[in-house]
Protein backbone atom coordinates (compact mmCIF):
# COMPACT_ATOMS: atom_id res chain seq x y z
CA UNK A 1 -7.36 -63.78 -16.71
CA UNK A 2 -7.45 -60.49 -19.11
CA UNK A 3 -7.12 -57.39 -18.15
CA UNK A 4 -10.45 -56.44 -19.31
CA UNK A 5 -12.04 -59.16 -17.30
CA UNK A 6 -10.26 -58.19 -14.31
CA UNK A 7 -11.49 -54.24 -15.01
CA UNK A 8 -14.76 -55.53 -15.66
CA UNK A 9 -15.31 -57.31 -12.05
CA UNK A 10 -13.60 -54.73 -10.28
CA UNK A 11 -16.34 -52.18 -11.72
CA UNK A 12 -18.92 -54.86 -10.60
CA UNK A 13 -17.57 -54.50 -7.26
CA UNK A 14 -17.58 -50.69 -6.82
CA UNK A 15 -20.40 -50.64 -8.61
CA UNK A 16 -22.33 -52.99 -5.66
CA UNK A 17 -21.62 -51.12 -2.98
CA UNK A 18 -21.26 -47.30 -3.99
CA UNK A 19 -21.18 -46.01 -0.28
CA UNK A 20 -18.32 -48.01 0.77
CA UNK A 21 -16.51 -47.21 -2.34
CA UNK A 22 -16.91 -43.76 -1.50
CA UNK A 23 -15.85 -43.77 1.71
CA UNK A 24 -12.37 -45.90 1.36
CA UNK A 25 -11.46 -42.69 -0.84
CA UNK A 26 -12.54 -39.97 0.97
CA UNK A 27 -9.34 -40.53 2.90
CA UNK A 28 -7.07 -40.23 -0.05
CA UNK A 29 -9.52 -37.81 -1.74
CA UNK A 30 -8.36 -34.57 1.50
CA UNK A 31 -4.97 -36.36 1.31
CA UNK A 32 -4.45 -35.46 -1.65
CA UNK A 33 -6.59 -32.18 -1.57
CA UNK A 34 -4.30 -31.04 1.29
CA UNK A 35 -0.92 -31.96 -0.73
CA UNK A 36 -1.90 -29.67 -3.60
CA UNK A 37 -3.75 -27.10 -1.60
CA UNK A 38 -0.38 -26.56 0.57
CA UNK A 39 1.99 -26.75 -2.16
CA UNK A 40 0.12 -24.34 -4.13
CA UNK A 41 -0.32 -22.10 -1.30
CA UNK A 42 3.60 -22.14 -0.10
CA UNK A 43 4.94 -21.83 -4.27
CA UNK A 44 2.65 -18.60 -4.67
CA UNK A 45 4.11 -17.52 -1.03
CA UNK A 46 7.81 -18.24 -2.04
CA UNK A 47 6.81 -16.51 -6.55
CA UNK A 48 5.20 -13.34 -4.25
CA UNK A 49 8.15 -12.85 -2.42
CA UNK A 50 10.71 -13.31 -5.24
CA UNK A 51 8.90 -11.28 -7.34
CA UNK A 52 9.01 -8.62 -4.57
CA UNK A 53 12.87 -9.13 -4.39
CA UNK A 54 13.68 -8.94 -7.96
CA UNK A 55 12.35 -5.34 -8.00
CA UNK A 56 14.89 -4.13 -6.11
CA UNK A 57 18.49 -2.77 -7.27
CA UNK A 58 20.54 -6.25 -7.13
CA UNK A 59 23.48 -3.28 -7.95
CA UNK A 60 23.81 -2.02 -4.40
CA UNK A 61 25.52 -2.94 -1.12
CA UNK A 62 24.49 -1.85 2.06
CA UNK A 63 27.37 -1.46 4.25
CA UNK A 64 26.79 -1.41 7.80
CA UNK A 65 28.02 -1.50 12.15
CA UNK A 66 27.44 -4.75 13.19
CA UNK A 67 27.37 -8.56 11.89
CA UNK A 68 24.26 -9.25 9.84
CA UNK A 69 23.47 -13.03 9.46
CA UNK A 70 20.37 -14.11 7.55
CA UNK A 71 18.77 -17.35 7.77
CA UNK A 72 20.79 -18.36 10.79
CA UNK A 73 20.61 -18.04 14.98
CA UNK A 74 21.16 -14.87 16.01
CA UNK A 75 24.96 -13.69 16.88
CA UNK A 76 26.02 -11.36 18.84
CA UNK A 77 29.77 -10.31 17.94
CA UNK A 78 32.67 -9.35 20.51
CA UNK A 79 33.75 -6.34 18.73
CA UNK A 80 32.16 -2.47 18.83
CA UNK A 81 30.24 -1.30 15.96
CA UNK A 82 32.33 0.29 13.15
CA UNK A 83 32.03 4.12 13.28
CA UNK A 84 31.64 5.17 9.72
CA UNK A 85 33.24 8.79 8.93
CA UNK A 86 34.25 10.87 5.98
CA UNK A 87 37.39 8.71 5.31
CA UNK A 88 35.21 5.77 4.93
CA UNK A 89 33.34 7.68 2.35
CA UNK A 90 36.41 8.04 0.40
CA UNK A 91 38.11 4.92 1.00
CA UNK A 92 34.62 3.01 -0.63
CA UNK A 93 35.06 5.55 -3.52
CA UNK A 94 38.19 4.66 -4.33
CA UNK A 95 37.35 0.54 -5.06
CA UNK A 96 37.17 -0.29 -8.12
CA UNK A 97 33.75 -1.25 -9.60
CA UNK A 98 32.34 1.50 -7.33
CA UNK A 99 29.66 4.36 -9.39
CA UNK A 100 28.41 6.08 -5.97
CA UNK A 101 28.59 6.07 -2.45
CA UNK A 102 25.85 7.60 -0.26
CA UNK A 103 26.19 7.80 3.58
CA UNK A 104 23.15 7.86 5.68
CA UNK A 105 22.10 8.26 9.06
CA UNK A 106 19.04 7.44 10.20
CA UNK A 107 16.84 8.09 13.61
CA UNK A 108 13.49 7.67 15.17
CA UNK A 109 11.80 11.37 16.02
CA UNK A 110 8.57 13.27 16.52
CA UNK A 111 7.32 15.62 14.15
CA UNK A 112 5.39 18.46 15.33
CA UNK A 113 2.81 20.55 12.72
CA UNK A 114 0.24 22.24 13.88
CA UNK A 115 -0.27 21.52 17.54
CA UNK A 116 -0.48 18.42 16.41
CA UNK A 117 2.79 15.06 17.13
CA UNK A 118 3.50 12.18 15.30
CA UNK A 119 6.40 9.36 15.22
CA UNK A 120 8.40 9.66 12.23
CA UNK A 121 11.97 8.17 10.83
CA UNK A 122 14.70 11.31 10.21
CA UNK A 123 17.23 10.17 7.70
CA UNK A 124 20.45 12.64 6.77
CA UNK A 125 21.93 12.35 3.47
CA UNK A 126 24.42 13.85 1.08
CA UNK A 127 21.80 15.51 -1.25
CA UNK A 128 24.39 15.19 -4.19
CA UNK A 129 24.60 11.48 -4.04
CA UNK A 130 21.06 10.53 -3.70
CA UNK A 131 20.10 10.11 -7.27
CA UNK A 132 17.38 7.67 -6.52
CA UNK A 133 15.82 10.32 -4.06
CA UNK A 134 15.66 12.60 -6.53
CA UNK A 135 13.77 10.36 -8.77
CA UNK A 136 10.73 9.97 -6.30
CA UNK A 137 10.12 13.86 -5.80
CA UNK A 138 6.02 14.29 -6.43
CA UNK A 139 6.04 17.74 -5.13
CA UNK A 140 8.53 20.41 -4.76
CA UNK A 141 11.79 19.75 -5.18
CA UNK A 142 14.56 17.36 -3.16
CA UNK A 143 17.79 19.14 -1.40
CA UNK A 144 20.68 20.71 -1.76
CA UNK A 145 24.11 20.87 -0.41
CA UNK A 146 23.14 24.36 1.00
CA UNK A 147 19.27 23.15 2.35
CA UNK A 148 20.27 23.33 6.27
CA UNK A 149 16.87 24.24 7.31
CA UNK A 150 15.20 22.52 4.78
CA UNK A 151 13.27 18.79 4.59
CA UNK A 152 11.61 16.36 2.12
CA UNK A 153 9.26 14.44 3.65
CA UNK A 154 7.58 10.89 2.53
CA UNK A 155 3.91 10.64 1.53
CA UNK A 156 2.74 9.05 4.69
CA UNK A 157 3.70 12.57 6.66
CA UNK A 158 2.56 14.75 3.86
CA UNK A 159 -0.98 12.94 3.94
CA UNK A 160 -1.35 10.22 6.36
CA UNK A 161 0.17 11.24 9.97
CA UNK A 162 -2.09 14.71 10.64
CA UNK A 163 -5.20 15.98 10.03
CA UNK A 164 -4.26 18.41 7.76
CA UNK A 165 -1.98 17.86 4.51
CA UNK A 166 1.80 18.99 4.32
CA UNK A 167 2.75 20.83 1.65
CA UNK A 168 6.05 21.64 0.07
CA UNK A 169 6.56 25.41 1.93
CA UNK A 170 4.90 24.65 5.09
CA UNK A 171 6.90 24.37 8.46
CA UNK A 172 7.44 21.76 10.44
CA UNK A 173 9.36 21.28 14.05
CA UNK A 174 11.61 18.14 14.59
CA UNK A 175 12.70 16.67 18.18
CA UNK A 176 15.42 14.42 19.09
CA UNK A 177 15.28 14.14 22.74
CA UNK A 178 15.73 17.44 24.33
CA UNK A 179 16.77 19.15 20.68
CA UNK A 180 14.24 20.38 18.28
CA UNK A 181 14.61 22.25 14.49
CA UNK A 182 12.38 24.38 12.94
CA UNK A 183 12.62 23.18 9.16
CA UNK A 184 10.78 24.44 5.95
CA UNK A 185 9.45 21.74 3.39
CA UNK A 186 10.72 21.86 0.05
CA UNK A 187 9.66 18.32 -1.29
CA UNK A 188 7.07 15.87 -0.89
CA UNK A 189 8.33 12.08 -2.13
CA UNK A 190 5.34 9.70 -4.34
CA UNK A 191 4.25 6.75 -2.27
CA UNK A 192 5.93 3.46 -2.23
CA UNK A 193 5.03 0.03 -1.07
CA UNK A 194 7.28 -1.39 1.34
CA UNK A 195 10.21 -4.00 0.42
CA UNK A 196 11.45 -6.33 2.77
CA UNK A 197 15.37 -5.07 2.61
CA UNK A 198 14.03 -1.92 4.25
CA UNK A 199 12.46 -1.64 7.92
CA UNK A 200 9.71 0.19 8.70
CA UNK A 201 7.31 2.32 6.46
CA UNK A 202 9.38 4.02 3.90
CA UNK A 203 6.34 6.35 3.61
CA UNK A 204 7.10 8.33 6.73
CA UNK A 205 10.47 8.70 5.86
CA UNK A 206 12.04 12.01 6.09
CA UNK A 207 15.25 13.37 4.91
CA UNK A 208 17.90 16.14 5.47
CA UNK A 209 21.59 17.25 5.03
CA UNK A 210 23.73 15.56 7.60
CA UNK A 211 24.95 19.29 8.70
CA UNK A 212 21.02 19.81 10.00
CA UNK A 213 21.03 15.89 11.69
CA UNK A 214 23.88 16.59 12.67
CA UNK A 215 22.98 20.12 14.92
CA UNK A 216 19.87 17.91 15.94
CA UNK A 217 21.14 14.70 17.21
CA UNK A 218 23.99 17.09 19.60
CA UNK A 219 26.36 14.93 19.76
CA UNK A 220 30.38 15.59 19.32
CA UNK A 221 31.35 12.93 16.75
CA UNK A 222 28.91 12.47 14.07
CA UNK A 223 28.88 9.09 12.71
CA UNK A 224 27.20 7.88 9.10
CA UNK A 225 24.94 4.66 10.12
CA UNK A 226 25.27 3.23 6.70
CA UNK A 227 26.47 3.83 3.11
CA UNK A 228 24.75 2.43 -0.11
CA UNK A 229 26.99 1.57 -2.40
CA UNK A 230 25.91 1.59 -5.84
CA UNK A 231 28.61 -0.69 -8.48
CA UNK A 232 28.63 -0.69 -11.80
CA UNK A 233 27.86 -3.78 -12.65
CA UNK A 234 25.64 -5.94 -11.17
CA UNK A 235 28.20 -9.47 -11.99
CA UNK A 236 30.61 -7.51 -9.96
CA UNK A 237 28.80 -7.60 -6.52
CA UNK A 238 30.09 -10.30 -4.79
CA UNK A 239 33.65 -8.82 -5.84
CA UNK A 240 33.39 -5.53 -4.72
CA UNK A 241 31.70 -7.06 -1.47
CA UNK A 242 34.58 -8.68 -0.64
CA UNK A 243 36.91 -5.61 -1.41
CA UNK A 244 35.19 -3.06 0.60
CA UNK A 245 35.33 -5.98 3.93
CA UNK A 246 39.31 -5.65 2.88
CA UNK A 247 39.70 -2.30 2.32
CA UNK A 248 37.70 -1.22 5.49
CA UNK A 249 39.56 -3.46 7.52
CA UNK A 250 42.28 -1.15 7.48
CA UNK A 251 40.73 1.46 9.55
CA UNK A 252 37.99 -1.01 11.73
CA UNK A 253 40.84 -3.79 12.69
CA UNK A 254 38.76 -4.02 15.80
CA UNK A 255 35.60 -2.55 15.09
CA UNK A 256 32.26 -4.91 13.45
CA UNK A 257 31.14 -3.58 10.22
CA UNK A 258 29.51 -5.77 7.21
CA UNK A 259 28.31 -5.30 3.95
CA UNK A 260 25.33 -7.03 2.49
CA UNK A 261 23.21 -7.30 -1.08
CA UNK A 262 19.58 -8.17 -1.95
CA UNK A 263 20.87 -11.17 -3.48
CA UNK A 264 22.06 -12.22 0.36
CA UNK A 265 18.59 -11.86 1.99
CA UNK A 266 16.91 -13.04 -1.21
CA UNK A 267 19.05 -16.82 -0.97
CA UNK A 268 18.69 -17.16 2.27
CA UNK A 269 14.79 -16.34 2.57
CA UNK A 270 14.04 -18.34 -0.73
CA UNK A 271 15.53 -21.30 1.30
CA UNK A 272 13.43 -20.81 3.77
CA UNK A 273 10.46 -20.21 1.63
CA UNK A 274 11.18 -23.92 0.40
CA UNK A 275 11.69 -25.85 3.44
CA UNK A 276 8.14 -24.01 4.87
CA UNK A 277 6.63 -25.09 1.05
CA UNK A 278 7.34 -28.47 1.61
CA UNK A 279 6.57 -28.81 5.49
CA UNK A 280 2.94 -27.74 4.19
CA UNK A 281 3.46 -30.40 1.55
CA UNK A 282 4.49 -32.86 4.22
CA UNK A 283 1.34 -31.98 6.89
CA UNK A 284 -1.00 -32.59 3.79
CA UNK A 285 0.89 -36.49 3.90
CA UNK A 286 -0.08 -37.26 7.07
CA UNK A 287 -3.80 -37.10 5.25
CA UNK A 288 -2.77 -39.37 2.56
CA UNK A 289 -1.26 -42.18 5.36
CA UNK A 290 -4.49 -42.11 7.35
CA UNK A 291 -6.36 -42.45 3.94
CA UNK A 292 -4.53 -45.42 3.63
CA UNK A 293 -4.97 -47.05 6.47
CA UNK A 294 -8.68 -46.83 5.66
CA UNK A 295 -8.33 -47.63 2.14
CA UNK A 296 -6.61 -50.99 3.69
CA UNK A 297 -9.43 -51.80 6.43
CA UNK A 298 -12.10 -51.75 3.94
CA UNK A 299 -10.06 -54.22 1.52
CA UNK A 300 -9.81 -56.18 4.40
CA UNK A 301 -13.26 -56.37 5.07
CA UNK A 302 -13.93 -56.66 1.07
CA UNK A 303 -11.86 -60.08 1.16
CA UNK A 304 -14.00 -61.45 4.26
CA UNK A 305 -16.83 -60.44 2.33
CA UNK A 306 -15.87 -61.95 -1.07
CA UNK A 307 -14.61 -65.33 0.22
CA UNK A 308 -17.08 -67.20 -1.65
CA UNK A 309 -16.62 -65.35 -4.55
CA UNK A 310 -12.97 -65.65 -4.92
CA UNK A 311 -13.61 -69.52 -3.87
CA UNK A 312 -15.60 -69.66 -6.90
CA UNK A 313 -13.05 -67.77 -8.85
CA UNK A 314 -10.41 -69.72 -7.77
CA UNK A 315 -12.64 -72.75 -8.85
CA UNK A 316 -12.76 -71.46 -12.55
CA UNK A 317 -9.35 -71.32 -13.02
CA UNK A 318 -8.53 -68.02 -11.85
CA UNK A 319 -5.08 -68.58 -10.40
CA UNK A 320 -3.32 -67.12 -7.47
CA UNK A 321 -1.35 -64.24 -9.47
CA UNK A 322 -4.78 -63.29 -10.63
CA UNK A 323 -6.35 -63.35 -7.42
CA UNK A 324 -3.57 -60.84 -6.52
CA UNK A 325 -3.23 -58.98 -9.34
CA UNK A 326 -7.21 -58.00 -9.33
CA UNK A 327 -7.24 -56.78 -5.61
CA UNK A 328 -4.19 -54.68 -6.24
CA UNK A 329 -5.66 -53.30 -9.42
CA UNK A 330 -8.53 -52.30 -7.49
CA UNK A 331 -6.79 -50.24 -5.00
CA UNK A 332 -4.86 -48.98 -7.50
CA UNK A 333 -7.54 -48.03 -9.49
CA UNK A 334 -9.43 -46.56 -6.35
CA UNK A 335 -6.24 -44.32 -5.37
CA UNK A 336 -5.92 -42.82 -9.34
CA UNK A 337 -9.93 -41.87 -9.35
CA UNK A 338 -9.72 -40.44 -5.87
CA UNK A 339 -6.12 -38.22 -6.25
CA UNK A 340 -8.14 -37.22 -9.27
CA UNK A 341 -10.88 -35.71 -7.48
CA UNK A 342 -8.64 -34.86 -4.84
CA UNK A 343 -6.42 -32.99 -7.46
CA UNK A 344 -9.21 -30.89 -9.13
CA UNK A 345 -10.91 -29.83 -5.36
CA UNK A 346 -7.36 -28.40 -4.11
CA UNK A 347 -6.98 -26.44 -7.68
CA UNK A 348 -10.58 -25.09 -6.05
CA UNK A 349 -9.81 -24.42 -2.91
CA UNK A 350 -6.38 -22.62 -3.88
CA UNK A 351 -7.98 -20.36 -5.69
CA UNK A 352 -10.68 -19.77 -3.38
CA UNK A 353 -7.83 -19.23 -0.80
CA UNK A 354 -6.17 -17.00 -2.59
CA UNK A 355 -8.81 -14.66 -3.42
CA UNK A 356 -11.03 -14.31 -0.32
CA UNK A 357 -7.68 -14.36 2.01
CA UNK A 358 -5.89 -12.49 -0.19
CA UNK A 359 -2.85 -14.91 -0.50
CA UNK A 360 -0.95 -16.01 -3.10
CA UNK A 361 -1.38 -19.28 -4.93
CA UNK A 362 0.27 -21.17 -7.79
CA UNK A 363 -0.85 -24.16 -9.14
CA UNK A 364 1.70 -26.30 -11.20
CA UNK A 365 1.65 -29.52 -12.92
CA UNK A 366 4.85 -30.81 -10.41
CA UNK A 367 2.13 -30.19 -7.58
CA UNK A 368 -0.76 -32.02 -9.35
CA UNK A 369 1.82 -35.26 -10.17
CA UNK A 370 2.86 -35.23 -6.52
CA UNK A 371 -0.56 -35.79 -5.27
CA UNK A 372 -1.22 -38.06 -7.90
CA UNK A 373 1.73 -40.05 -7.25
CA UNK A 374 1.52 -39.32 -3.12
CA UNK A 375 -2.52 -41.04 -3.60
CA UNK A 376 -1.84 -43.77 -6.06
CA UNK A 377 1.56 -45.34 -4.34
CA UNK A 378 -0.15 -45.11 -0.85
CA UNK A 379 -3.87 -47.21 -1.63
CA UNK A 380 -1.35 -49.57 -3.97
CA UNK A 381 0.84 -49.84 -0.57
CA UNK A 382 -2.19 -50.00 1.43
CA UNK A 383 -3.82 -52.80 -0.71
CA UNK A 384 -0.42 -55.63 -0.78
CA UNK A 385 -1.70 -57.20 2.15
CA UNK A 386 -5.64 -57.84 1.53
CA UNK A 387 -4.36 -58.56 -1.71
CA UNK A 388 -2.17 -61.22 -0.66
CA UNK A 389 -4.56 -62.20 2.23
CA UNK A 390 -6.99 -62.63 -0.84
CA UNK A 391 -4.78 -64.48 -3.16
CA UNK A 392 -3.53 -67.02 -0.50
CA UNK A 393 -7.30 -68.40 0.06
CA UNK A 394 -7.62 -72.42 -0.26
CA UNK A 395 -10.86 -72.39 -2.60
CA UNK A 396 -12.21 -75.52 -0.82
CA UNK A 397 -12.48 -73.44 2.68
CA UNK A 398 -13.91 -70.44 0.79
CA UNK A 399 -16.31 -72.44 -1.14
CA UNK A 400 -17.34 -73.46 2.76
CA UNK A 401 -17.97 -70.97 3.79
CA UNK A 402 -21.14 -68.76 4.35
């Protein structure tokens, strides 16, 4: 039998019954629907977040107390917590590859203006090493080496915290626990949106000289919480990564310390971006396998129905292969037009997704062929056995029979 004789009865047959038609692909139709509504939703999720990543300075290492893992369980190391100090501030200077080396330290504290309190974060830092700092002054100026009573506060305390605005000459009382500083304001940083390699709102940031956090904080020994270490070239990182976990071991034999890159958090969370894309993908599957099932129930029911007719077929000459051949063309045929609809209703619905819930989308052709592939292999699956069943009819019985 040709091919165009085969098209031409299967179009007969949907044709006949339009409402069963319709409803043996509705399954594969949200099958496939889901598939490119989840993959689109989980690549714009995993493009948003990269995109957020590669704006940020792929030249610096944060070295830090502790053992950082990313993408991983939890660990919880034996050792203490390196104590970072003056020497280490050298010692990192001294690697080659190194440009600068800033030391921070960093604490939660209220801010007092006005009558009025607020929670804030208190950062000390070597004023002559912070060249990015300096960069982001709106207002004022930032410090110097010889600003002990002096701050620069972010945008979220100069206009977001308290009822009135702070301005760059205004006062402003800090307390740590039972400790407190009177400070004047010198600078005001712009606003920033928030990355994910730093915690918190970097708008309600503050900053001093470690000689003022240090006379706040009262204690003896004054420790840096972390340096950023700024190389000179980028290719270099991993190298000078693993020289400064050398170098420092030297003076933290027993001590935890580690030192981490963008480029560490990015891998790991990109990885995790992908199995999450393709979990969505796989939920969206699930659809697809029930729209099968249903897909192969009504071609069941099709062949009961069409005994006679494939009796008479059968009668004609058709043969068995043609039999076969027509009923899997017809699911085939059935899956294509429906992960076709299916395809341009997700494209829909991503988009409508991503602007009324304000999420990120991306549709791509790789996403479009998987559904397409996902709703045509499944109602061809789905279709062998009525096929078969079909092709396997004596034409004497099914010219019987009513």
């Amino acid at each position: 039998m040709k091919l165009y004789d085969l098209l031409d009865l299967i179009s007969i047959g949907f044709k006949a019954d339009r409402f069963k038609t319709m409803m043996s692909s509705l399954g594969i139709i949200i099958g496939v629907m889901a598939i490119v509504v989840m993959l689109s939703v989980g690549e714009g999720l995993y493009s948003g977040v990269s995109s957020q990543f590669s704006a940020l300075d792929l030249d610096v290492i944060h070295v830090s107390p502790g053992r950082f893992t990313f993408g991983g369980p939890p660990t919880r190391s034996p050792e203490e917590p390196a104590k970072f100090t003056d020497k280490d501030t050298k010692l990192l200077e001294n690697i080659p590859g190194v440009r600068n080396v800033a030391p921070q330290t960093s604490t939660g504290v209220i801010v007092s203006f006005r009558n009025t309190n607020a929670s804030a974060t208190l950062i000390g830092v070597d004023p002559e090493k912070e060249h990015d700092l300096k960069s982001k002054i709106s207002q004022g100026r930032f410090l110097t080496e010889s600003d002990y009573t002096s701050i620069v506060i972010g945008s979220g305390v100069a206009d977001g915290i308290f009822r009135m605005r702070i301005s760059p000459g205004n006062r402003i009382r800090i307390y740590y626990e039972d400790n407190y500083m009177d400070l004047k304001v010198v600078g005001v940083l712009r606003e920033e949106e928030s990355s994910g390699m730093r915690a918190g709102n970097i708008n309600t940031q503050m900053y001093v000289t470690h000689k003022a956090m240090k006379e706040l904080l009262g204690r003896e020994n004054y420790y840096y919480g972390t340096f950023q270490v700024t190389v000179d070239d980028p290719e270099t990182v991993d190298e000078v990564v693993d020289r400064i976990k050398l170098d420092l071991e030297r003076y933290h034999k027993d001590e935890a310390y580690d030192a981490t890159t963008a480029r560490d958090m990015l891998t790991s969370l990109m990885s995790i971006l992908s199995m999450i894309k393709y979990a969505l993908a796989g939920i969206g599957a699930i659809s697809l396998v029930v729209g099968g099932i249903g897909i192969a129930n009504v071609m069941m029911l099709t062949v009961k129905e069409r005994i006679r007719e494939i009796g008479v077929m059968k009668a004609l000459g058709a043969t068995t292969q043609d039999i076969r051949i027509q009923y899997l063309l017809e699911a085939g045929l059935l899956g294509v037009v429906s992960s076709i609809i299916g395809i341009v209703l997700g494209i829909i619905l991503s988009f409508a997704i991503g602007s009324l819930a304000g999420l990120p989308s991306a549709i791509k052709i790789q996403s479009m062929l998987i559904g397409l592939l996902f709703g045509a292999i499944s109602t061809i699956i789905a279709g062998v056995y009525p096929a078969n069943k079909a092709a396997m009819l004596d034409p004497i019985e099914a010219l019987r029979s009513e």
